[in-house]
Protein backbone atom coordinates (compact mmCIF):
# COMPACT_ATOMS: atom_id res chain seq x y z
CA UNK A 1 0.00 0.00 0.00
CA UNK A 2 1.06 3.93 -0.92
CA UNK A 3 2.62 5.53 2.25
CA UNK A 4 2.36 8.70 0.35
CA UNK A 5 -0.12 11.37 2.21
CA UNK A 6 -2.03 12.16 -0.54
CA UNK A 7 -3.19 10.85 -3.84
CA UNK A 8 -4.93 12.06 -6.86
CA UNK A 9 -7.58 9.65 -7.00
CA UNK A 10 -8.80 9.93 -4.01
CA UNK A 11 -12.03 10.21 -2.97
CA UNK A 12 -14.10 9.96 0.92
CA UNK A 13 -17.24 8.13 -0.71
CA UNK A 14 -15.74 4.73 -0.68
CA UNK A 15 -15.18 5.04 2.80
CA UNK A 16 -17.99 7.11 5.04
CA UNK A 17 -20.98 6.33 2.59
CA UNK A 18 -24.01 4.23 1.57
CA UNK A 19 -25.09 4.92 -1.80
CA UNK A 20 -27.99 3.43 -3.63
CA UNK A 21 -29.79 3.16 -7.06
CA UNK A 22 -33.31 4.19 -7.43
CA UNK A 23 -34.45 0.43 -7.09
CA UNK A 24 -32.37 -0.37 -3.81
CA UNK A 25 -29.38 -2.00 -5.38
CA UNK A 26 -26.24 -0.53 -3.86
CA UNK A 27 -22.97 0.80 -6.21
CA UNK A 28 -20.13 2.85 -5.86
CA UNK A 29 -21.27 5.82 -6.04
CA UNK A 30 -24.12 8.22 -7.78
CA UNK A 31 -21.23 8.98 -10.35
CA UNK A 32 -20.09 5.53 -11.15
CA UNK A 33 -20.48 4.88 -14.89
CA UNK A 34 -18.06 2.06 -16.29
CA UNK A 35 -20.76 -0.93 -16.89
CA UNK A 36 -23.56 1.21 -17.68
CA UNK A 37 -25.47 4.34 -16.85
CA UNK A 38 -25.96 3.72 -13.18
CA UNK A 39 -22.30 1.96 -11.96
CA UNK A 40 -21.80 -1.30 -11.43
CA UNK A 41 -24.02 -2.89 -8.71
CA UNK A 42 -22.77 -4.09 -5.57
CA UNK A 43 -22.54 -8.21 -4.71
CA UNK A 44 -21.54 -10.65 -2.14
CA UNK A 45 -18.16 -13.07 -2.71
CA UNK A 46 -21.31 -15.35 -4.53
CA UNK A 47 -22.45 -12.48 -7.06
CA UNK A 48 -25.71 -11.50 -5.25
CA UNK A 49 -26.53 -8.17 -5.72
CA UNK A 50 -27.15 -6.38 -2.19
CA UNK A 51 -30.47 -4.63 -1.89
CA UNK A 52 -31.42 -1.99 0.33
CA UNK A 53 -35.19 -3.88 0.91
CA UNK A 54 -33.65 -6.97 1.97
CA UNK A 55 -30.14 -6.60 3.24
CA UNK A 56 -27.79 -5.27 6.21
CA UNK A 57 -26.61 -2.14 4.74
CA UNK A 58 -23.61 -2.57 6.10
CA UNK A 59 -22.41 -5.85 4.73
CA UNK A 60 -22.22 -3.71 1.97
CA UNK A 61 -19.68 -1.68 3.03
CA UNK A 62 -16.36 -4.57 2.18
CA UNK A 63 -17.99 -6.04 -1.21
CA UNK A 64 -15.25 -6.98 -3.14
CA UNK A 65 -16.15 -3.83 -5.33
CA UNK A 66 -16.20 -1.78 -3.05
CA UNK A 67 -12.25 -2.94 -2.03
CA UNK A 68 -11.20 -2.57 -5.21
CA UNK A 69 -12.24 0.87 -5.84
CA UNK A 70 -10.32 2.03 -1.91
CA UNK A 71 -7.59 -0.01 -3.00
CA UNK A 72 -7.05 1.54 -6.38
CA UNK A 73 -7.43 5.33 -4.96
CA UNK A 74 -5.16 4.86 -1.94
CA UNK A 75 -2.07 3.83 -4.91
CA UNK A 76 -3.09 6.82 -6.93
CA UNK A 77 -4.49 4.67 -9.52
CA UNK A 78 -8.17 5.41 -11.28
CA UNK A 79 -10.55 2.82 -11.16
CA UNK A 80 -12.97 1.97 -14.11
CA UNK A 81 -15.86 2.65 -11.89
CA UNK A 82 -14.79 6.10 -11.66
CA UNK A 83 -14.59 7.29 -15.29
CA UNK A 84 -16.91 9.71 -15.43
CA UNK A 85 -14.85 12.33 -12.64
CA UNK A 86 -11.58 11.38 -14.65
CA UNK A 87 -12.91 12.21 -17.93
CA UNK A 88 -14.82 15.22 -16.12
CA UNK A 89 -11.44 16.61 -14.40
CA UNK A 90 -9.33 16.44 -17.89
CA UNK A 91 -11.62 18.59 -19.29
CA UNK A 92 -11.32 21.08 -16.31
CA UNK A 93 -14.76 20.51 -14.30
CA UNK A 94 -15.30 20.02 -10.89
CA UNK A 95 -15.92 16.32 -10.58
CA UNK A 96 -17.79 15.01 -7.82
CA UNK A 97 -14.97 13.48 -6.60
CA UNK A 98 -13.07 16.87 -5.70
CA UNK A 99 -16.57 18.52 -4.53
CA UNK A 100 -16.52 15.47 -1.87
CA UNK A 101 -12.98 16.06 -1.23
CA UNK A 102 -14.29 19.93 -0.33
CA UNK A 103 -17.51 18.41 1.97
CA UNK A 104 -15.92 16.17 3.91
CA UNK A 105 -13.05 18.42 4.34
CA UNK A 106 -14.86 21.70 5.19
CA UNK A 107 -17.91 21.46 5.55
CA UNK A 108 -18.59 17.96 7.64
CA UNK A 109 -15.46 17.41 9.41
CA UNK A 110 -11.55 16.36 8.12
CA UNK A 111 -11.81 13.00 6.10
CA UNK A 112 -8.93 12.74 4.79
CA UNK A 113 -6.30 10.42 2.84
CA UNK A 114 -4.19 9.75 5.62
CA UNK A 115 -7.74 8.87 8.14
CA UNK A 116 -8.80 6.70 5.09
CA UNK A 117 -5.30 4.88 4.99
CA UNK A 118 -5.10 4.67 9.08
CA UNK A 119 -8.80 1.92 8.75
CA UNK A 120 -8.12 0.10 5.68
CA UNK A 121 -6.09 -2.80 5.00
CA UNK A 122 -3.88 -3.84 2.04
CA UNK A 123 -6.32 -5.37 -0.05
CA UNK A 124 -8.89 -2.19 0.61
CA UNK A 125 -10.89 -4.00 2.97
CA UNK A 126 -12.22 -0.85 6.16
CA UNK A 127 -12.60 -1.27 9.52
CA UNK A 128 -16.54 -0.74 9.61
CA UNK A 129 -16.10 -0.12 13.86
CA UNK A 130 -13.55 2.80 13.23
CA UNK A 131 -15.08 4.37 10.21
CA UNK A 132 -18.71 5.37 10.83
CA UNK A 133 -21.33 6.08 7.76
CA UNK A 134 -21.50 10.10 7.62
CA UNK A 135 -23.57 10.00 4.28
CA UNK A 136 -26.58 8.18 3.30
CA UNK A 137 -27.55 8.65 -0.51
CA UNK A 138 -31.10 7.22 -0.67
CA UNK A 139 -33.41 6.87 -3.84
CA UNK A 140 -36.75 6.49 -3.82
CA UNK A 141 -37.91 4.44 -7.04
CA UNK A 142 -39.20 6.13 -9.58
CA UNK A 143 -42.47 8.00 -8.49
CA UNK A 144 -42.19 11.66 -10.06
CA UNK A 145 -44.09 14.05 -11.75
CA UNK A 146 -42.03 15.14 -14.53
CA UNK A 147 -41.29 13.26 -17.56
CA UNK A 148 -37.66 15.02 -18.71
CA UNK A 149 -36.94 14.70 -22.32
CA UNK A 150 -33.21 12.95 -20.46
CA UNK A 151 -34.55 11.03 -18.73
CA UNK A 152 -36.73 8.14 -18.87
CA UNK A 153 -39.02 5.18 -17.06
CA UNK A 154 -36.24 3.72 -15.32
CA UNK A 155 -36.25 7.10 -13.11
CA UNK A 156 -39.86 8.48 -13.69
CA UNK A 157 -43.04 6.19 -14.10
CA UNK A 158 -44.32 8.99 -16.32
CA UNK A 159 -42.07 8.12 -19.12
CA UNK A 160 -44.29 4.95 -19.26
CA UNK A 161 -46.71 5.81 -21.64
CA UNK A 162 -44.75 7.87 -24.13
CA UNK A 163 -41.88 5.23 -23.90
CA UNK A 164 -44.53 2.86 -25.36
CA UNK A 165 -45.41 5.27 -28.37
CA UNK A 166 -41.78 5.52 -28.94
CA UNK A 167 -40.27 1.88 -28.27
CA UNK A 168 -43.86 -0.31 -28.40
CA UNK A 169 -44.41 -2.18 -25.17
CA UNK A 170 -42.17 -2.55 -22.19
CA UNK A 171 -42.39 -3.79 -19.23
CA UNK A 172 -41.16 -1.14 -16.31
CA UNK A 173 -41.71 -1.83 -12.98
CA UNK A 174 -42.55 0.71 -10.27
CA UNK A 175 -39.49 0.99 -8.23
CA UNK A 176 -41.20 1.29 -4.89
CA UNK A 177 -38.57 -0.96 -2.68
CA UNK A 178 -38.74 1.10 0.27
CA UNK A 179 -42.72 0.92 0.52
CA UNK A 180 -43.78 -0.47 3.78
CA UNK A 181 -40.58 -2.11 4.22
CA UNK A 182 -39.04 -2.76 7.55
CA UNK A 183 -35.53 -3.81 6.20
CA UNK A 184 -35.77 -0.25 5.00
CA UNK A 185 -36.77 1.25 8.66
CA UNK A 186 -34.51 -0.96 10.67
CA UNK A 187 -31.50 0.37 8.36
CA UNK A 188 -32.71 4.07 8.65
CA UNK A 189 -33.16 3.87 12.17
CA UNK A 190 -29.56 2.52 12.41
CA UNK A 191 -28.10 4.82 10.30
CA UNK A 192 -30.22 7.76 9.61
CA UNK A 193 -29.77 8.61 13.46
CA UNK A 194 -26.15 9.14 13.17
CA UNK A 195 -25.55 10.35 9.57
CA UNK A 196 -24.25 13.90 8.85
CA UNK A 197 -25.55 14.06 5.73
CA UNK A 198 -28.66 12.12 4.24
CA UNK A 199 -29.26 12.85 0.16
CA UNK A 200 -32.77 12.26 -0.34
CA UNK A 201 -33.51 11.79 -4.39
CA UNK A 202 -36.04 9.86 -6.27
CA UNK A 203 -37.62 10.25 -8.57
CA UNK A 204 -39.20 13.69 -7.05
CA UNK A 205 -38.47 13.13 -3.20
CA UNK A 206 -40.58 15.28 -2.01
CA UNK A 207 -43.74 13.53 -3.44
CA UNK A 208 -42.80 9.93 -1.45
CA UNK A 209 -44.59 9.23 1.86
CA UNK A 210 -41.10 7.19 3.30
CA UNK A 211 -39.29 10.26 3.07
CA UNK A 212 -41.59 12.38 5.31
CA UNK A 213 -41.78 9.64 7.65
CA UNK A 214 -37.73 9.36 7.92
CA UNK A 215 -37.61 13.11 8.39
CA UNK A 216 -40.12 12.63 11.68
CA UNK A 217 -38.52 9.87 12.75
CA UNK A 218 -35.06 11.82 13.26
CA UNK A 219 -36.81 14.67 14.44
CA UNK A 220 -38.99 12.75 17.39
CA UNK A 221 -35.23 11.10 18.26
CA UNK A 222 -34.08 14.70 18.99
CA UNK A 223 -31.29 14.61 16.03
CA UNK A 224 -32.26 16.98 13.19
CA UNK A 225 -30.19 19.25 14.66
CA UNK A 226 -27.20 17.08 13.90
CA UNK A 227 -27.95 16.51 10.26
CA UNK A 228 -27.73 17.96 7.30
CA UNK A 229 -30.38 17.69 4.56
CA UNK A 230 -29.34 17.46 0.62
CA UNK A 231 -31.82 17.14 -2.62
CA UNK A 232 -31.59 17.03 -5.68
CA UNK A 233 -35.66 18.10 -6.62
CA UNK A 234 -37.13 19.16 -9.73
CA UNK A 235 -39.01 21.96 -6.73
CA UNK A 236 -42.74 21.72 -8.15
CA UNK A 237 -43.84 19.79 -5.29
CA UNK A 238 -42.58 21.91 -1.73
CA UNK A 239 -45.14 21.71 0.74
CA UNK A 240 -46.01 23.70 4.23
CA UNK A 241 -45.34 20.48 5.83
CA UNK A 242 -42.28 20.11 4.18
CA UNK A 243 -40.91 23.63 4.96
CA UNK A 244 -42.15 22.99 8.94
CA UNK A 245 -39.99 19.83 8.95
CA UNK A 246 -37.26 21.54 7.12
CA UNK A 247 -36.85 23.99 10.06
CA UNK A 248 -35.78 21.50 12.33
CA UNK A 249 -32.75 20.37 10.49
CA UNK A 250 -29.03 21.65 10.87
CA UNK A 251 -28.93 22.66 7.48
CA UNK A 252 -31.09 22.11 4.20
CA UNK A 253 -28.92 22.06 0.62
CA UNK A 254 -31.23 21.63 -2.53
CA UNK A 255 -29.48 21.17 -5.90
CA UNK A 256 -32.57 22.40 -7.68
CA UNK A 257 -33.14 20.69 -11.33
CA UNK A 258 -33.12 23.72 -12.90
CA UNK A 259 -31.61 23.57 -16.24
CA UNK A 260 -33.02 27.08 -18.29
CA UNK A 261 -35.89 29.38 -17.94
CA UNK A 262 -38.95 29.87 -19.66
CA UNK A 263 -39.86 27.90 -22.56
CA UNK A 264 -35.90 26.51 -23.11
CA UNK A 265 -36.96 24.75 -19.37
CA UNK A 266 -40.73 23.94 -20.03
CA UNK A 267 -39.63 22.19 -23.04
CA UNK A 268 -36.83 19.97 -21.30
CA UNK A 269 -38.43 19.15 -18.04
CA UNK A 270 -42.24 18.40 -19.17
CA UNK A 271 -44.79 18.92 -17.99
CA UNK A 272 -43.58 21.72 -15.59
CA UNK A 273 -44.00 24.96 -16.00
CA UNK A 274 -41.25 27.85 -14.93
CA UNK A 275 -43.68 30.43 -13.78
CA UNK A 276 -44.48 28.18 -11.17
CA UNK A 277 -41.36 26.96 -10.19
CA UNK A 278 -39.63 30.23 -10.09
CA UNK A 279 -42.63 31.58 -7.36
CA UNK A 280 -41.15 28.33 -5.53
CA UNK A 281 -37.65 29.41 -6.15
CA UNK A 282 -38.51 32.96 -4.76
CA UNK A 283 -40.27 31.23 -1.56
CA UNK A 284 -37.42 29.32 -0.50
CA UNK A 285 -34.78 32.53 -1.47
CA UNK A 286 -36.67 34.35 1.17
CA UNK A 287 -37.84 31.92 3.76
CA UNK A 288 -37.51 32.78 7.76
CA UNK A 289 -37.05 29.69 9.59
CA UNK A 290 -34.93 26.77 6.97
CA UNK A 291 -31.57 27.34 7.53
CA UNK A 292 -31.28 26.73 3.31
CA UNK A 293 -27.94 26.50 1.23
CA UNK A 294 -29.43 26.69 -2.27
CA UNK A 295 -28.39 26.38 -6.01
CA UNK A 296 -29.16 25.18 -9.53
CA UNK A 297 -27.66 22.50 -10.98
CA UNK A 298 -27.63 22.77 -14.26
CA UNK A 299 -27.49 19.02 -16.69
CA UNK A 300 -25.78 20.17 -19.80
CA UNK A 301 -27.95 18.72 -22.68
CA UNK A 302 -28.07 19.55 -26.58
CA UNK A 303 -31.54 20.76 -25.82
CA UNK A 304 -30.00 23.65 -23.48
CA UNK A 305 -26.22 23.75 -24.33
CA UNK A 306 -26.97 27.43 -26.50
CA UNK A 307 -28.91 28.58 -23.83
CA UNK A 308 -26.22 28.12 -20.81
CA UNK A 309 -24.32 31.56 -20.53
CA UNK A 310 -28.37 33.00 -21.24
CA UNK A 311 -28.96 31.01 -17.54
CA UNK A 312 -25.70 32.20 -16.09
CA UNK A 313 -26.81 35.77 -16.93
CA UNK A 314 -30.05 35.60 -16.13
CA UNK A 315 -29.08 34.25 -12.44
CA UNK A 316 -26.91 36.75 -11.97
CA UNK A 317 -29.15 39.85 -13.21
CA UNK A 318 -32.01 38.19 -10.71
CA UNK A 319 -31.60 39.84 -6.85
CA UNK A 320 -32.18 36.77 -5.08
CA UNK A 321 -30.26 36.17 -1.89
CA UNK A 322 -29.34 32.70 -1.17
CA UNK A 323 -29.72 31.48 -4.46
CA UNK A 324 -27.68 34.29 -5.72
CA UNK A 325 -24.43 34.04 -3.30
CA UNK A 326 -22.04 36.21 -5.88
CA UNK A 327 -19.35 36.59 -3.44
CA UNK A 328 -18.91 32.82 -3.26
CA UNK A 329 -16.19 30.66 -4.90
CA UNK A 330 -19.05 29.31 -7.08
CA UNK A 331 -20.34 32.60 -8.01
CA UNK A 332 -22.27 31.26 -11.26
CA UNK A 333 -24.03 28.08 -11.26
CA UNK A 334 -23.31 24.13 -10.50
CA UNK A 335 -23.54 22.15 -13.85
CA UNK A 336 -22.73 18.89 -14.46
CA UNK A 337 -22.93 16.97 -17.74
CA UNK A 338 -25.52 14.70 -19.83
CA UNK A 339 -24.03 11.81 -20.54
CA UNK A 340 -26.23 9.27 -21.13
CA UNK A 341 -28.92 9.20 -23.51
CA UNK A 342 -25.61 9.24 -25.63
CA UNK A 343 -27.72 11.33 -28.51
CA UNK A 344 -28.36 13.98 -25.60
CA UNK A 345 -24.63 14.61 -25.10
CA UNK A 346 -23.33 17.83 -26.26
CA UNK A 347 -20.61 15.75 -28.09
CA UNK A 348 -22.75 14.86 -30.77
CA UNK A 349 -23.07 18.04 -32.30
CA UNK A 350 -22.37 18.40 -35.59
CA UNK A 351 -19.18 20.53 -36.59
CA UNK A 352 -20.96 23.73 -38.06
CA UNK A 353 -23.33 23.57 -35.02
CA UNK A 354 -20.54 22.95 -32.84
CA UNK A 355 -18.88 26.36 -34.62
CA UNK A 356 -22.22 28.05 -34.00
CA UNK A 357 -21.65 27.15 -29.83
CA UNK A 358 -18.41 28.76 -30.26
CA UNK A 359 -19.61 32.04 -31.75
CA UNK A 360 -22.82 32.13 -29.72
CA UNK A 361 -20.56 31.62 -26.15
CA UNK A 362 -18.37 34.38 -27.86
CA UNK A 363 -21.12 36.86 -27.67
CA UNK A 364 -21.61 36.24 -23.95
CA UNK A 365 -17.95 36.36 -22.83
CA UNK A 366 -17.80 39.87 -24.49
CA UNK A 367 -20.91 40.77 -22.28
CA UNK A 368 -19.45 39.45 -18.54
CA UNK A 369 -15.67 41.10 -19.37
CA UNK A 370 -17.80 44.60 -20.07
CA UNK A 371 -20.04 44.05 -17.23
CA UNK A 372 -19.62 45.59 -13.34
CA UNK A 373 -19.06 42.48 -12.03
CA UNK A 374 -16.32 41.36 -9.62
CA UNK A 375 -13.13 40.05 -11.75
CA UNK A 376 -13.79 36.34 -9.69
CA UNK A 377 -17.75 36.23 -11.35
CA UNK A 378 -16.26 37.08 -14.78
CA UNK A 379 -13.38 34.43 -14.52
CA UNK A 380 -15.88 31.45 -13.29
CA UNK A 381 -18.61 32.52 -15.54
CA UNK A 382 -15.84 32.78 -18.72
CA UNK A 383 -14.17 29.41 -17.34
CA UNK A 384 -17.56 27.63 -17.43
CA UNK A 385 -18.03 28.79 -21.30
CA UNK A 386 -14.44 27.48 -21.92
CA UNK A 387 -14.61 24.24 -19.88
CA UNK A 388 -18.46 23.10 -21.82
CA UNK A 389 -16.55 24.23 -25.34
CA UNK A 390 -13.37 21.82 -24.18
CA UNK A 391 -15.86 18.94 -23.57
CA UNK A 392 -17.35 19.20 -26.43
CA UNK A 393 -14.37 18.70 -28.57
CA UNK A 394 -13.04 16.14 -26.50
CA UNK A 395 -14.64 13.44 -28.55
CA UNK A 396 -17.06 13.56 -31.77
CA UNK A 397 -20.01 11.16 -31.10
CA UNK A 398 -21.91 13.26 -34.21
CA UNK A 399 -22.91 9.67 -35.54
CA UNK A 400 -25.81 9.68 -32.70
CA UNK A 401 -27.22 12.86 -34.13
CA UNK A 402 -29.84 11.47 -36.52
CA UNK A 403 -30.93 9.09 -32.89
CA UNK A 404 -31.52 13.04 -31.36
CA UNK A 405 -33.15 14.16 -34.30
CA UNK A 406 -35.66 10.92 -34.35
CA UNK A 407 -36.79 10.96 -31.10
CA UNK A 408 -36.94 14.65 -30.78
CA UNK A 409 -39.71 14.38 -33.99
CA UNK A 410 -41.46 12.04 -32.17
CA UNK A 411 -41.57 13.31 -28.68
CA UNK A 412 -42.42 16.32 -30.07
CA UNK A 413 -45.73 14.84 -32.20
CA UNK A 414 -46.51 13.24 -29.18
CA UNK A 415 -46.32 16.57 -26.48
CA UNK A 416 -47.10 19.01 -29.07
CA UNK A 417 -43.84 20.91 -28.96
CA UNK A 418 -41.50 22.16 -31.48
CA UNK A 419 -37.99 22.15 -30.60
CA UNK A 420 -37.57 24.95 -33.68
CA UNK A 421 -39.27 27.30 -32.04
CA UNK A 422 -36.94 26.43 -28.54
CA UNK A 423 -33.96 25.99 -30.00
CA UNK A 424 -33.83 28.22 -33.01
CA UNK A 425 -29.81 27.06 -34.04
CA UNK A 426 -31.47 23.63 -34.70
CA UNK A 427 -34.13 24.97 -37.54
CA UNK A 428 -31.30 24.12 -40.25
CA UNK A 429 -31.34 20.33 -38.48
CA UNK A 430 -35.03 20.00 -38.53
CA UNK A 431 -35.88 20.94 -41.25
């Protein structure tokens, strides 16, 4: 094993987290992407796949996976499982890896290499007494409201019926593991309790039943005050009872699914609608008693890739106050990229389109370096133009363009949309 103090591979999530796919089965982590879209899952020495409905969590915890992956980070070395952050950090974004370097170093305590070395053995196998579970990632099926044009039934059971009209008939279960389950509540209650930070994400978390119910159960053990809160929620569904809950916590962070405004966002995340989720975005900007951190996160798709530094501005023109934290190191927005449906990657532009990007983020550089703004907004709102332009030369998928152009006819016969009139670079395409 490395005896170096650090290494560039590292990451805490291996080590101080449980972290779940949206039908129980465990992985990696929620940016794992080497097998498929989701990570690999997690198994037993036999090859069962561990599931949060019927398992101990924490026999999850030393699954020969799950050794690997510690193993691999604590030599420096990256692991296939963690593609996506490598590929992410060559072409200069944040990855989640180094944001959970910055969380579990700042803002939840001092994780660190040399801790993460000092309970795990040579073959990456962790002391589960020394090294307690700090963060729970939990997904809750696929119950939402939304049908996003990137996503599909496998995270929202509203895809189902206009999967159908575009693929025939499928069979896609309703991921509801967690209903009524007491695996589920004897794990919570064991971990939940003691967790510094619980993701909640679903489908739309805020709609599922299990969720309030785990919120009340930490608040009637007298630890809300303890814990920290994260979504990620589309924020059409925020309730009183949700904000009265909310106030107990130690701190609330939403990574709100906002990905454009007006009809560039109605058009991605149908059905919603942006008038109404922007009152919602005021309401939480300006609430009294949730001690909020708030911000967009932004998915990068070909459906809103022109309309990006339009967001950035837009965000920063808007006086909100938490959403809005300008003097922060992250002054603009959070964005992350599509990657799968491949034929919603920006990649797959064509060149002349992919010339167009250039010009078009042109226009909007010129704007921020005139503007008043503080020379740390211009850099970060200039370095985000520059790192999306990088990643979308990094590698020319263009052959999944006429896929994008297919499904975008269809989708929009069948929701009575017209991505011309959205996306008005993409006339020449549609034509």
């Amino acid at each position: 094993m490395s005896t170096e103090s650090t290494s560039k591979t590292f990451c805490p999530i291996p080590w101080n987290s449980l972290q779940m796919i949206n039908n129980g089965d465990f992985r990696v982590c929620c940016n794992a992407d080497h097998s498929n879209r989701i990570g690999t899952r997690l198994t037993d020495e036999a090859g069962n796949i561990y599931n949060a409905s019927k398992d101990d969590w924490e026999d999850t915890r030393n699954a020969p996976l799950m050794k690997e992956v510690r193993k691999a980070m604590i030599n420096g070395e990256w692991h296939e499982e963690c593609t996506r952050c490598r590929n992410e950090e060559k072409s200069g974004f944040g990855s989640f890896r180094q944001h959970n370097l910055n969380d579990w170093g700042k803002w939840f305590g001092d994780f660190n290499y040399d801790k993460a070395c000092a309970v795990t053995k040579s073959d990456g196998t962790i002391d589960v007494k020394k090294q307690n579970v700090d963060f729970l990632d939990i997904r809750y099926g696929n119950f939402c409201n939304l049908k996003c044009r990137m996503c599909g039934p496998q995270d929202s059971h509203m895809w189902y019926s206009d999967y159908e009209k575009l693929h025939g008939p499928t069979q896609f279960p309703e991921t509801d593991w967690y209903s009524n389950n007491k695996n589920y509540i004897d794990n919570f209650s064991k971990y939940g309790l003691n967790a510094k930070k619980i993701n909640f994400i679903g489908g739309e978390p805020t709609l599922i039943k299990e969720h309030i119910d785990s919120l009340n159960y930490i608040i009637s053990k007298n630890k809300a005050h303890t814990v920290r809160l994260a979504y990620n929620t589309n924020l059409t569904s925020i309730s009183d009872e949700l904000l009265d809950l909310w106030s107990n916590f130690k701190e609330v962070r939403i990574a709100a699914s906002i990905d454009g405004i007006d009809e560039v966002f109605n058009y991605q995340r149908y059905p919603a609608n942006f008038g109404k989720v922007n009152k919602i975005i005021k309401l939480l900007d300006t609430h009294p008693t949730v001690n909020f951190r708030l911000w967009f996160d932004f998915t990068v798709t070909i459906l809103n890739v022109f309309h990006f530094p339009e967001f950035m501005k837009w965000k920063l023109e808007n006086n909100f106050v938490e959403w809005n934290r300008i003097k922060s190191p992250n002054p603009t927005v959070s964005y992350h990229m599509c990657h799968t449906p491949h034929h919603y990657s920006i990649k797959i532009l064509t060149a002349d389109l992919k010339e167009k990007l250039v010009t078009h983020y042109n226009e909007y550089i010129k704007w921020i370096e005139n503007s008043h703004y503080d020379k740390h907004v211009k850099d970060d709102y200039v370095n985000k133009c520059n790192t999306i332009i990088t990643y979308m030369y990094s590698e020319d998928k263009s052959e999944y363009i006429d896929a994008f152009v297919k499904i975008t006819k269809q989708l929009d016969k069948i929701r009575n949309q017209d991505i011309a009139k959205v996306i008005p670079q993409y006339k020449d395409l549609f034509k």
